[in-house]
C-alpha atoms as a PDB file:
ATOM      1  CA  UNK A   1       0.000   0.000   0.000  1.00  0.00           C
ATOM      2  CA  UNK A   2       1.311   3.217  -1.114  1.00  0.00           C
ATOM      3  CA  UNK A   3       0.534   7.028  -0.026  1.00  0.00           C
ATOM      4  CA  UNK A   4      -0.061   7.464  -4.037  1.00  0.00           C
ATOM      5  CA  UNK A   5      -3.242   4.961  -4.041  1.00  0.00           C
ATOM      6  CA  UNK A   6      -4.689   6.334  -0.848  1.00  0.00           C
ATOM      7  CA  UNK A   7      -4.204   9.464  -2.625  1.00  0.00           C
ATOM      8  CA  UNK A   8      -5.897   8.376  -5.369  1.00  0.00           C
ATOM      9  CA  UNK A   9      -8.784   6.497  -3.810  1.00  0.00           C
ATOM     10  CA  UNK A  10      -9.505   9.574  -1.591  1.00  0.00           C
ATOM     11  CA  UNK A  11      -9.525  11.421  -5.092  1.00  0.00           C
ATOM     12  CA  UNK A  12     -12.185   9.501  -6.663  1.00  0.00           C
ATOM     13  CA  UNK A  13     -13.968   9.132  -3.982  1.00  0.00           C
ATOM     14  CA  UNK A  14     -14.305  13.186  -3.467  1.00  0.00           C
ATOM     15  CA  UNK A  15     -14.576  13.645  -7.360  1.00  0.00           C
ATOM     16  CA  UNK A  16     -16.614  10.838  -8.313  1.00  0.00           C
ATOM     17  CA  UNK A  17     -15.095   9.512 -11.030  1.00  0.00           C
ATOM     18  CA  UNK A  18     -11.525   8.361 -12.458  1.00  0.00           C
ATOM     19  CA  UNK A  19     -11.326  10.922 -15.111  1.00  0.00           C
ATOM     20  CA  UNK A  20     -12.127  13.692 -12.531  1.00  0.00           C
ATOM     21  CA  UNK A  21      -9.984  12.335 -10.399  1.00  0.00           C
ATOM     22  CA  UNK A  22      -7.000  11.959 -12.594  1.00  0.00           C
ATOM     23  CA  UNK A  23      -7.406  15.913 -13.661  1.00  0.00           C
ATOM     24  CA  UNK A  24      -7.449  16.910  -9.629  1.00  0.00           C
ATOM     25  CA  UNK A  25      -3.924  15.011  -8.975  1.00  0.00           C
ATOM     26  CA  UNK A  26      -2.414  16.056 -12.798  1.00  0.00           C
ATOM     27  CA  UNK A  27      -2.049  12.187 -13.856  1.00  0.00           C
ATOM     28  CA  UNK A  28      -3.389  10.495 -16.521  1.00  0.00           C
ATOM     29  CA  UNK A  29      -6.952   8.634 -15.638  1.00  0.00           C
ATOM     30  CA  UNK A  30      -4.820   5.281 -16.627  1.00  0.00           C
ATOM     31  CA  UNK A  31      -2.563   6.122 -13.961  1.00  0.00           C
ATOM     32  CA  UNK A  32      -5.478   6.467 -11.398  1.00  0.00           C
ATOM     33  CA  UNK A  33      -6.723   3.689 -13.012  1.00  0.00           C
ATOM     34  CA  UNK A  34      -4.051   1.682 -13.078  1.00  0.00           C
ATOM     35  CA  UNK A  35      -3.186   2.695  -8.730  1.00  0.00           C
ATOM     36  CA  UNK A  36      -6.240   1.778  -7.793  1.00  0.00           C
ATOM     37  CA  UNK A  37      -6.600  -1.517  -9.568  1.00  0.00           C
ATOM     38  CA  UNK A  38      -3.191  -2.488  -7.716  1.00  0.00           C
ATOM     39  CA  UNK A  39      -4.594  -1.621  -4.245  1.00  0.00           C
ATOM     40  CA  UNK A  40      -7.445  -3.369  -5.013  1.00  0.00           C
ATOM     41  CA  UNK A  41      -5.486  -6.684  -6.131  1.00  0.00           C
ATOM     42  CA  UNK A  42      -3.310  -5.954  -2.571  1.00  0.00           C
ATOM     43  CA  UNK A  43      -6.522  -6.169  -0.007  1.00  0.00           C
ATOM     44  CA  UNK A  44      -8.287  -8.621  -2.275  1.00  0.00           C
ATOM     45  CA  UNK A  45     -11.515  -6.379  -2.523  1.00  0.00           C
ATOM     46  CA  UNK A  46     -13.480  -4.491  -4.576  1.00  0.00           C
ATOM     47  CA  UNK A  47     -12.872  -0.515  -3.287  1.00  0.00           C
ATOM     48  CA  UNK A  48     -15.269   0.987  -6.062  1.00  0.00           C
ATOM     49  CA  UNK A  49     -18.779   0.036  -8.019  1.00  0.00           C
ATOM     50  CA  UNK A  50     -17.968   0.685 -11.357  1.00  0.00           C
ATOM     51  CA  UNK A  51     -20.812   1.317 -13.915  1.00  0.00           C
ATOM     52  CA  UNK A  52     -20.848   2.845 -16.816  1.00  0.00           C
ATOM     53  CA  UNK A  53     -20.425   6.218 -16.078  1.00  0.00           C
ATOM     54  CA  UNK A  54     -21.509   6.144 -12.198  1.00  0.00           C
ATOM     55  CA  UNK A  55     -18.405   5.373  -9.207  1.00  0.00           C
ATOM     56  CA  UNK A  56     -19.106   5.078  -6.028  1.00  0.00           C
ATOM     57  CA  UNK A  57     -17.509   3.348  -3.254  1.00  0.00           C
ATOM     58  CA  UNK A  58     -18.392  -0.392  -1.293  1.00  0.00           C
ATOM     59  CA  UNK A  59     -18.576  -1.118   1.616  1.00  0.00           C
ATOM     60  CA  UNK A  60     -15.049  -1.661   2.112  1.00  0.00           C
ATOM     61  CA  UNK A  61     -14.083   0.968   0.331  1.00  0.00           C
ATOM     62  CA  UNK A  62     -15.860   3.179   2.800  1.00  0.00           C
ATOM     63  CA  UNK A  63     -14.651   1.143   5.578  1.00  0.00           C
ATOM     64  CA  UNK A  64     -10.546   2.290   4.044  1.00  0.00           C
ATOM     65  CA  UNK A  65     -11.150   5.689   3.135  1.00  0.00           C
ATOM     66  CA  UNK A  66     -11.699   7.431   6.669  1.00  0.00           C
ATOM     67  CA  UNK A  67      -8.262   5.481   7.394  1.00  0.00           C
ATOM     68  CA  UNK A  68      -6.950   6.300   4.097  1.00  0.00           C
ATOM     69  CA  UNK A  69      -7.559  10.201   4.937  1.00  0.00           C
ATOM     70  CA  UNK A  70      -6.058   9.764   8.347  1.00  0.00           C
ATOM     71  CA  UNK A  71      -3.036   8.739   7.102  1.00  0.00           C
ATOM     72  CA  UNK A  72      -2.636  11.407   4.430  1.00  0.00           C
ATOM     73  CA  UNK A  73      -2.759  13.875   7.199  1.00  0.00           C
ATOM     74  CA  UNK A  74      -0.451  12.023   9.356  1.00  0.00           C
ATOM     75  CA  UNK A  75       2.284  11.902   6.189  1.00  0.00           C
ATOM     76  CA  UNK A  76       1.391  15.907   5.756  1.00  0.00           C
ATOM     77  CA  UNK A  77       1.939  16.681   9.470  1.00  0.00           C
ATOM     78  CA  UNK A  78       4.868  14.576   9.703  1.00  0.00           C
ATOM     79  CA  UNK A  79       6.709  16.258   6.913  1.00  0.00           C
ATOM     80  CA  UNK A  80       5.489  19.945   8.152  1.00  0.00           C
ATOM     81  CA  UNK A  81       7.281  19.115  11.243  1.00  0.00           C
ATOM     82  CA  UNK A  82      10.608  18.773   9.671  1.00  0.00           C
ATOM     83  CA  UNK A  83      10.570  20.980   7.090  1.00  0.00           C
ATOM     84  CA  UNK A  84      12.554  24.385   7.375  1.00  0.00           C
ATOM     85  CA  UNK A  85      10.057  27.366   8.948  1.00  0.00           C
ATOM     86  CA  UNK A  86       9.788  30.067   6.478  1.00  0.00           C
ATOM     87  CA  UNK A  87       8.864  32.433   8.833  1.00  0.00           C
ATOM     88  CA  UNK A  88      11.381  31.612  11.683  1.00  0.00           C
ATOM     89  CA  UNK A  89      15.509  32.161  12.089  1.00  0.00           C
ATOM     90  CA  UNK A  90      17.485  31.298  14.039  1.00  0.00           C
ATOM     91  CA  UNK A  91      20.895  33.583  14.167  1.00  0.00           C
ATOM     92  CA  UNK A  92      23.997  32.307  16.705  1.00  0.00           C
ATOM     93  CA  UNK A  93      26.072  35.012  17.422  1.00  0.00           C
ATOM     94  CA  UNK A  94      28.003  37.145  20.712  1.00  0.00           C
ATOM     95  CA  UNK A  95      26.820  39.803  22.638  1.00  0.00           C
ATOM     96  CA  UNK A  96      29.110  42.370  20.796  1.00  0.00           C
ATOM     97  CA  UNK A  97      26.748  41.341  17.465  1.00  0.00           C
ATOM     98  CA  UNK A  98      23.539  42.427  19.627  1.00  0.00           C
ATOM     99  CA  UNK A  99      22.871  46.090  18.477  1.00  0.00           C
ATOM    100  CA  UNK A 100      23.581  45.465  14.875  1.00  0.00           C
ATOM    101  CA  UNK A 101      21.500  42.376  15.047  1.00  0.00           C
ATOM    102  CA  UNK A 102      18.108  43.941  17.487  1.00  0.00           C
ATOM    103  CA  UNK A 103      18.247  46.753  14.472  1.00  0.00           C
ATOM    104  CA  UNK A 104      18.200  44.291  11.579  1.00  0.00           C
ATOM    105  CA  UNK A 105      15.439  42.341  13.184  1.00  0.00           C
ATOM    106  CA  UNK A 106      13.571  45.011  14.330  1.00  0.00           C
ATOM    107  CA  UNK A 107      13.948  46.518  10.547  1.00  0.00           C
ATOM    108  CA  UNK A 108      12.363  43.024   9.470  1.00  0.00           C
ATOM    109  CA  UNK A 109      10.423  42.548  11.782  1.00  0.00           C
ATOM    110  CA  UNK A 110       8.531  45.529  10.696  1.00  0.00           C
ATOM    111  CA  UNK A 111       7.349  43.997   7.447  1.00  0.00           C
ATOM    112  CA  UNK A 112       7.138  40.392   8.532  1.00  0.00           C
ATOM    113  CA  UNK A 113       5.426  40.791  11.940  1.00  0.00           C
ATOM    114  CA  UNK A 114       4.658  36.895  11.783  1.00  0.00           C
ATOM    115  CA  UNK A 115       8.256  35.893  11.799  1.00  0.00           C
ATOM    116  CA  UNK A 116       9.356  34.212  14.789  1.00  0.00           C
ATOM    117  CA  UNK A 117      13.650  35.528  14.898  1.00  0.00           C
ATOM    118  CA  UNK A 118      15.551  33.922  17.347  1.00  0.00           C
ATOM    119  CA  UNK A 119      19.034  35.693  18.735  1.00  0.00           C
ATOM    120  CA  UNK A 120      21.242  32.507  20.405  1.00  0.00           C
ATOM    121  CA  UNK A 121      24.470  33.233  22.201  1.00  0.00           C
ATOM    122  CA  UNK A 122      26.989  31.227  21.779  1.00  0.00           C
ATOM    123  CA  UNK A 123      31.011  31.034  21.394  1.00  0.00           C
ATOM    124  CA  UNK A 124      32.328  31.114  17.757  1.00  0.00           C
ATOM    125  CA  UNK A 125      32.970  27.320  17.803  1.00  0.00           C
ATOM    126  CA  UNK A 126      29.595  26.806  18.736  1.00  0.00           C
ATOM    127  CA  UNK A 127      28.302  29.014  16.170  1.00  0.00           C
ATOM    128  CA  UNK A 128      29.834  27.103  13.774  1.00  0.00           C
ATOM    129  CA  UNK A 129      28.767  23.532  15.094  1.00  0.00           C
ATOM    130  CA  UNK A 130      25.074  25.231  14.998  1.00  0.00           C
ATOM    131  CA  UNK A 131      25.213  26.109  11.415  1.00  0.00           C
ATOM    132  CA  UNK A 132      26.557  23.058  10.224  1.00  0.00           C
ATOM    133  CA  UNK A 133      24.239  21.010  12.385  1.00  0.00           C
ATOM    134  CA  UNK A 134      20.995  22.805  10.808  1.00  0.00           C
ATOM    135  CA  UNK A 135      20.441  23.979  14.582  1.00  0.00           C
ATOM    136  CA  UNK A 136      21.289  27.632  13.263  1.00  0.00           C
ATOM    137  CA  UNK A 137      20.431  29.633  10.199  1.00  0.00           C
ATOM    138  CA  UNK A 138      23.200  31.579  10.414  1.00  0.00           C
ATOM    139  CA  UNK A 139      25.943  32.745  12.279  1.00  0.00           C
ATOM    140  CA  UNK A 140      27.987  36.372  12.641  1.00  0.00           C
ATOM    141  CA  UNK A 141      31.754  36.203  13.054  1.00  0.00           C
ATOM    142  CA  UNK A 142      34.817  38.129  12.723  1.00  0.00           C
ATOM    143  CA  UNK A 143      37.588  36.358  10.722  1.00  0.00           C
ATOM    144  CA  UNK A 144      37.895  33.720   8.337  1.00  0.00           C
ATOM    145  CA  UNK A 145      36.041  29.835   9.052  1.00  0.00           C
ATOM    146  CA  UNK A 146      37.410  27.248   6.312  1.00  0.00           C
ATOM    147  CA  UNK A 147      34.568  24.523   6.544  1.00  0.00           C
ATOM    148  CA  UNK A 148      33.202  22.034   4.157  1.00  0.00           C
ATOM    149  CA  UNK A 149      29.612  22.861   3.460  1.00  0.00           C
ATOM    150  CA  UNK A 150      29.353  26.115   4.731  1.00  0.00           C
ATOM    151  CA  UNK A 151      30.522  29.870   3.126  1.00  0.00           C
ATOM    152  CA  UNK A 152      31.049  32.913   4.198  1.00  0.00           C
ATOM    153  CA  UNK A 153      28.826  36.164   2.994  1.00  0.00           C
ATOM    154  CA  UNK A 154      30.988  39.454   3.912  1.00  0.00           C
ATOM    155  CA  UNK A 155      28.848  42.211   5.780  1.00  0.00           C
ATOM    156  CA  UNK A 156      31.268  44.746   7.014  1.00  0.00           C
ATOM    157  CA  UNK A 157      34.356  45.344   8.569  1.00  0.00           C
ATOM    158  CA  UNK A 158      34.935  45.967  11.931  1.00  0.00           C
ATOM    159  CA  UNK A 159      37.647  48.666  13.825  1.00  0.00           C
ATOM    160  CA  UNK A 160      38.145  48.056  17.223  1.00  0.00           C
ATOM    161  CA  UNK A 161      38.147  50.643  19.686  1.00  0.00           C
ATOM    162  CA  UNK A 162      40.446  51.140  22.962  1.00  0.00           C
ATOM    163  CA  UNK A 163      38.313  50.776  25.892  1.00  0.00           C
ATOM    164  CA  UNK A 164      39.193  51.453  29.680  1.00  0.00           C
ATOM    165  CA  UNK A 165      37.539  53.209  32.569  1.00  0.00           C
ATOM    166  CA  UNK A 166      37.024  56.571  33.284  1.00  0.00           C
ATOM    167  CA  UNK A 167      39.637  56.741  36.582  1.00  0.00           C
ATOM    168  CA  UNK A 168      42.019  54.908  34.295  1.00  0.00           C
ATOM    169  CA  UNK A 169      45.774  56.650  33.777  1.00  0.00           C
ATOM    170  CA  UNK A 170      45.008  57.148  29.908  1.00  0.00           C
ATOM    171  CA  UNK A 171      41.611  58.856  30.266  1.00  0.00           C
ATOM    172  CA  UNK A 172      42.333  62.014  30.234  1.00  0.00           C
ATOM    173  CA  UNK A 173      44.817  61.820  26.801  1.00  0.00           C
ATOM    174  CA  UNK A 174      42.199  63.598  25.045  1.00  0.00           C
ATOM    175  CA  UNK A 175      43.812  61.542  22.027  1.00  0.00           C
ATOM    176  CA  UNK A 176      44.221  58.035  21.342  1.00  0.00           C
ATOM    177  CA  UNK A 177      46.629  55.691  23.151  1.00  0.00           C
ATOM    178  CA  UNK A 178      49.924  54.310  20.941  1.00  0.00           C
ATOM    179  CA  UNK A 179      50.549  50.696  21.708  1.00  0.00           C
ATOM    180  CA  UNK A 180      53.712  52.018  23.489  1.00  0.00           C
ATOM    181  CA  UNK A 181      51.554  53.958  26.244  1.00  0.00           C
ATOM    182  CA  UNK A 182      48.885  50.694  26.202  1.00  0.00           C
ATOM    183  CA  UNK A 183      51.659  48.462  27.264  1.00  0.00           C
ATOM    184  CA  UNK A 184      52.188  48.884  30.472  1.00  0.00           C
ATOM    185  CA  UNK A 185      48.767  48.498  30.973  1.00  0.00           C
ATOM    186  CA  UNK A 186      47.025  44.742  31.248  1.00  0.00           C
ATOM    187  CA  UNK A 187      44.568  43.915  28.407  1.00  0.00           C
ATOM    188  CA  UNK A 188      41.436  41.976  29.403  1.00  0.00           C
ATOM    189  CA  UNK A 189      40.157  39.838  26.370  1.00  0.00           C
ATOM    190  CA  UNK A 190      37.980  36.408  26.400  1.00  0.00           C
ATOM    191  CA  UNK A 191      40.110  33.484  26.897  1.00  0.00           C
ATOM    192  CA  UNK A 192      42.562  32.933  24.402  1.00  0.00           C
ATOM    193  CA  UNK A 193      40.840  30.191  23.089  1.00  0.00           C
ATOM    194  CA  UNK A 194      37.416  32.440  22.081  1.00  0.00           C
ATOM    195  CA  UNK A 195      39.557  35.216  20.874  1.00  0.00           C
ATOM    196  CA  UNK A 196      42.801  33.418  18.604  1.00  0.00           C
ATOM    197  CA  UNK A 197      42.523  35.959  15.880  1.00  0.00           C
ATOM    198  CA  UNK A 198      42.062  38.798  17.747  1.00  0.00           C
ATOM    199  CA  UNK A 199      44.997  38.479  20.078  1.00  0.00           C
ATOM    200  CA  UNK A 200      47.047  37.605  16.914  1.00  0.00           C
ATOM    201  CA  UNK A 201      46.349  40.806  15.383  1.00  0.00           C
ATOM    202  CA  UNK A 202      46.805  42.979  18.670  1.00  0.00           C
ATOM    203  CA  UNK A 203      50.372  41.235  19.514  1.00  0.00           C
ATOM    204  CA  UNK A 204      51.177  42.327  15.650  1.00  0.00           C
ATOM    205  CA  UNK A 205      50.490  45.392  16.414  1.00  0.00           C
ATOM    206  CA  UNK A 206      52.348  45.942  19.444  1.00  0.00           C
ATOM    207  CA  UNK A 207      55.480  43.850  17.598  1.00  0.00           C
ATOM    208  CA  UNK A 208      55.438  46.427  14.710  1.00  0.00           C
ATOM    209  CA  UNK A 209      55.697  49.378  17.489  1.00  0.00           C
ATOM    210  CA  UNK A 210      58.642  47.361  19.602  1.00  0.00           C
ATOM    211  CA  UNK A 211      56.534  46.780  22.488  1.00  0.00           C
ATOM    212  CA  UNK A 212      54.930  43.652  23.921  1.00  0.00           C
ATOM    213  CA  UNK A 213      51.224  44.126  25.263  1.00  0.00           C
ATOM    214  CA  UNK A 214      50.330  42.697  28.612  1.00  0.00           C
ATOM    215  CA  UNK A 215      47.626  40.498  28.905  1.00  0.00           C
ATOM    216  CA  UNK A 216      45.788  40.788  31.881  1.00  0.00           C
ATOM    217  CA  UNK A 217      43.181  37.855  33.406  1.00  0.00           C
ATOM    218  CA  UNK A 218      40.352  36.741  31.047  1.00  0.00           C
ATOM    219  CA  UNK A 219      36.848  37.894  30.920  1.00  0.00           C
ATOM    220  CA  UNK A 220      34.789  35.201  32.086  1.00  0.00           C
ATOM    221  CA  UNK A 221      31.561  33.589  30.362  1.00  0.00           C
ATOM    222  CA  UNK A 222      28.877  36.131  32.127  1.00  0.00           C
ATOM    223  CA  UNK A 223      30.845  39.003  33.192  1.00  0.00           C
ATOM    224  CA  UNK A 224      29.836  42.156  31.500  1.00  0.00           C
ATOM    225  CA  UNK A 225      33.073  43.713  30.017  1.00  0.00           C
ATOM    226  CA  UNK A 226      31.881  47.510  31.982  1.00  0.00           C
ATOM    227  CA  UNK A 227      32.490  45.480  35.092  1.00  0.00           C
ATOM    228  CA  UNK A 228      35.822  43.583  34.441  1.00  0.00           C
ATOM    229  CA  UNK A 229      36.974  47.353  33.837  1.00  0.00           C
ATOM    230  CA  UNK A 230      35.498  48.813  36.948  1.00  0.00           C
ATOM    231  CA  UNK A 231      36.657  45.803  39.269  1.00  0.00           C
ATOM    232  CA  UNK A 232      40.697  46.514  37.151  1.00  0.00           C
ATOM    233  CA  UNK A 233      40.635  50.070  36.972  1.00  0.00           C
ATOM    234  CA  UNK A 234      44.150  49.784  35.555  1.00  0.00           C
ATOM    235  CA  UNK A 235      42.892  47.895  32.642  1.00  0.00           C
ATOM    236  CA  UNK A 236      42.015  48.347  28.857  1.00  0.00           C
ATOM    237  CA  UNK A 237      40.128  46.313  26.732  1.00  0.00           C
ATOM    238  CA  UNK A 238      39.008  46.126  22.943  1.00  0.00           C
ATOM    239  CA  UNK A 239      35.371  46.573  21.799  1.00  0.00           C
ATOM    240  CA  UNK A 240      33.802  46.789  18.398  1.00  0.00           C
ATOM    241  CA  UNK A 241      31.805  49.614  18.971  1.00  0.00           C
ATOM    242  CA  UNK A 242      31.523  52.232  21.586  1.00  0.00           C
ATOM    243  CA  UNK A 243      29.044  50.888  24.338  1.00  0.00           C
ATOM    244  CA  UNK A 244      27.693  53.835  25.099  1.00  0.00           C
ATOM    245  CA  UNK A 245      28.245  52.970  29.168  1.00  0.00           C
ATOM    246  CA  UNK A 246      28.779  55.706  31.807  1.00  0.00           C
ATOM    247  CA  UNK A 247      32.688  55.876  33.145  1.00  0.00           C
ATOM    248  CA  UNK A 248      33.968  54.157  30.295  1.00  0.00           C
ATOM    249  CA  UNK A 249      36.079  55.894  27.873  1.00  0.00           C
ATOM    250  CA  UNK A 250      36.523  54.626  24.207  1.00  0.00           C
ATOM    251  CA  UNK A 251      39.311  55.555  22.025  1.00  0.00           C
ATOM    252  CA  UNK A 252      40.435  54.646  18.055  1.00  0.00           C
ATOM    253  CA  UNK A 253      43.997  53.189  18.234  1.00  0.00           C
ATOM    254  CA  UNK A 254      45.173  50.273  17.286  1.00  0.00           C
ATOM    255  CA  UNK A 255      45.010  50.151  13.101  1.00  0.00           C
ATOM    256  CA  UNK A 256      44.074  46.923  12.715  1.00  0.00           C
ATOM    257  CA  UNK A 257      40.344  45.436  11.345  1.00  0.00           C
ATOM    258  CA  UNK A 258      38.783  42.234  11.425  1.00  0.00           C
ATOM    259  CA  UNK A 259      36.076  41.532   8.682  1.00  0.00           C
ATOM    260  CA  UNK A 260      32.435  40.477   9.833  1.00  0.00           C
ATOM    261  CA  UNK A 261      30.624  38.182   8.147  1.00  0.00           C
ATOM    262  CA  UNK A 262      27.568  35.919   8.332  1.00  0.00           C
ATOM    263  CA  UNK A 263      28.542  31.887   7.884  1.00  0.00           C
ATOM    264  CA  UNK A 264      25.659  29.980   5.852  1.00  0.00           C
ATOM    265  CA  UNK A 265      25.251  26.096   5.033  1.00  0.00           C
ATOM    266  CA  UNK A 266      26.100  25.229   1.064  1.00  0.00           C
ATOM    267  CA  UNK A 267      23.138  23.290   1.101  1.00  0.00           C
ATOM    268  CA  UNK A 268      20.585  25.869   3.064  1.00  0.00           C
ATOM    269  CA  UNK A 269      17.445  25.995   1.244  1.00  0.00           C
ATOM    270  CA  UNK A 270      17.131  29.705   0.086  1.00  0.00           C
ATOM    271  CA  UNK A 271      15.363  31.356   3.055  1.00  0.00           C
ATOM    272  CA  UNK A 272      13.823  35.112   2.003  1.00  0.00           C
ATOM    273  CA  UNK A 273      13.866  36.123   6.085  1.00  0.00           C
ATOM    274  CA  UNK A 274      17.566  35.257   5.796  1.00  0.00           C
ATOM    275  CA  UNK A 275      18.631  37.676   2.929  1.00  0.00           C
ATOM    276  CA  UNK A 276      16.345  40.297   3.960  1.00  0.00           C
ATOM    277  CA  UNK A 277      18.186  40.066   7.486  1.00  0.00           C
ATOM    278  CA  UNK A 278      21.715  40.217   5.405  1.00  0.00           C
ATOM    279  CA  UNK A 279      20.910  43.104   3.776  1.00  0.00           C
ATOM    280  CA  UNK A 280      19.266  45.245   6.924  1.00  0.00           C
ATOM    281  CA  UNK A 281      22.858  43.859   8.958  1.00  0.00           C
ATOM    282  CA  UNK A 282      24.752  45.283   6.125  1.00  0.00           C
ATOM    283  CA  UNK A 283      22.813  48.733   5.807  1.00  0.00           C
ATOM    284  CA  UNK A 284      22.350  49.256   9.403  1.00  0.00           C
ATOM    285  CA  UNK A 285      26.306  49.288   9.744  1.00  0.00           C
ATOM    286  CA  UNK A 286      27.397  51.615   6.535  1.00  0.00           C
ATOM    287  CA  UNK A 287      24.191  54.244   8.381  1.00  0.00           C
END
C-alpha cells in the first residue's frame, strides 16, 4: 500500500469519477486507473462500483477511506514538522553582534510581523557547530572559518576601539593611546581560546611598534566587560563599537580590522527572512 493509491482512492472518492480524479492530482486517468486496480489486487476487494459512467464506493471501500484520509494527514503533518520554517531564524552570534542584530530584526520585523527571529548566544565554535548542524540559520563572526559545506557572505568590517575606565591613567589623553603607552597596561580579552585571531592581530600590532602588550586575566563567560573594567581600573580592553556605558572611555587606536561576516550552510534551502536580514545587517552598519 502506497501514499499514491490512498491518494488516489480519496480522489475519486471526493470527485466521483476516475477521469475527474485523474485531472485533480495532474495524472493520466490510466494512472489512477491503473493505482487503484493495484490496491485493489493488494486487499483482495473491490474498493469501487464501477458502472458505466456512475463510481461510487463499497462497503469496504468506505470502511478504508476514513483510514486512508487519516493517514494522508499524518504523512502531511509529519513532513510539516521537519521541514525548514519560512517564517522563523534562528541567528547564533556574541553579545558584541547584539545592536547590529536587534536593528536588523527590528527593521524586518517591521514587514514580517509573523516571523518568529531567534538571537542565540553562543562562542564562535559553537556558532559554527550550529550552522553546520541545521540547529542555526546563520551565524555572525569576525575572521575567516574554512569549513566544508558552509561559506562565508561578507557584511562589514569591523575597527576596534580602545576601551578602559574613566579613573584609568590614559583617560584624560584627550587623544588616542599608541601601543607604546597601552603596554604597560594589562589587556582583558575572552580566553585565548574564544579570541585566537584577535589576540594575533593585537600582539602584531604591538610587535610592529617594539613593544609587547600585557595580557591581563580573562573575561569570564557572564561578566559584562563595563564590570571587568570597573573591578581593574588599571585595565584596557578592545570593543567593536563604543558601548555607550557611563565611566567608560573609548578611544580609536590600534590600526588593525577584522572583517564580519555571516557563515551559511552550502546546502541551506534559500530562506527570504535570511537575505532580507543580510541586507538590513549590512545597511544598518554603513548608516
Amino acid at each position: 500500500m502506497e501514499f499514491r493509491q490512498l491518494e488516489y482512492l480519496a480522489a475519486v472518492a471526493a470527485h466521483g469519477g476516475f477521469s475527474r480524479a485523474a485531472r485533480a492530482c495532474f495524472v493520466s486517468q490510466s494512472a489512477v486507473s491503473h493505482q487503484i486496480a493495484a490496491l485493489e489486487r493488494e486487499l483482495g476487494v473491490d474498493l469501487f462500483e464501477r458502472s458505466g459512467r456512475t463510481v461510487t464506493l463499497t462497503e469496504a471501500g468506505e470502511t478504508l477511506l476514513p483510514r486512508a484520509r487519516e493517514l494522508l494527514r499524518l504523512r502531511d503533518d509529519a513532513a510539516a514538522a521537519v521541514a525548514p520554517r519560512r517564517d522563523r531564524v534562528r541567528i547564533a552570534a556574541n553579545m558584541s553582534f547584539a545592536r547590529a542584530a536587534l536593528s536588523a530584526v527590528s527593521a524586518v520585523r517591521e514587514r514580517h510581523p509573523e516571523a518568529e527571529i531567534d538571537f542565540l548566544l553562543k562562542s564562535f565554535t559553537q556558532r559554527i557547530d550550529a550552522v553546520a548542524a541545521g540547529e542555526a540559520d546563520l551565524a555572525l563572526v569576525r575572521g575567516a572559518v574554512e569549513r566544508d559545506g558552509l561559506y562565508l557572505d561578507p557584511l562589514w568590517v569591523d575597527q576596534p576601539v580602545v576601551t578602559f575606565g574613566s579613573r584609568h591613567p590614559l583617560a584624560g589623553l584627550g587623544r588616542s593611546p599608541t601601543p607604546a603607552e597601552l603596554a604597560g597596561y594589562p589587556l582583558l580579552l575572552p580566553p585565548p581560546e574564544q579570541q585566537v585571531l584577535l589576540r594575533t592581530l593585537v600582539e602584531r600590532v604591538f610587535t610592529r611598534a617594539g613593544v609587547t602588550p600585557t595580557f591581563g586575566p580573562d573575561i569570564r563567560p557572564g561578566h559584562p566587560v563595563a564590570f571587568e573594567l570597573v573591578n581593574h581600573p588599571d585595565s584596557w580592553t578592545l570593543l567593536y563599537e563604543d558601548p555607550l556605558v557611563p565611566g567608560l572611555v573609548c578611544r580609536r587606536g590600534l590600526e588593525f580590522t577584522l572583517p564580519v561576516s555571516a557563515v551559511l550552510r552550502t546546502d541551506a534551502t534559500p530562506n527570504p527572512l535570511v537575505a532580507e536580514l543580510l541586507t538590513e545587517l549590512t545597511h544598518g552598519y554603513r548608516r
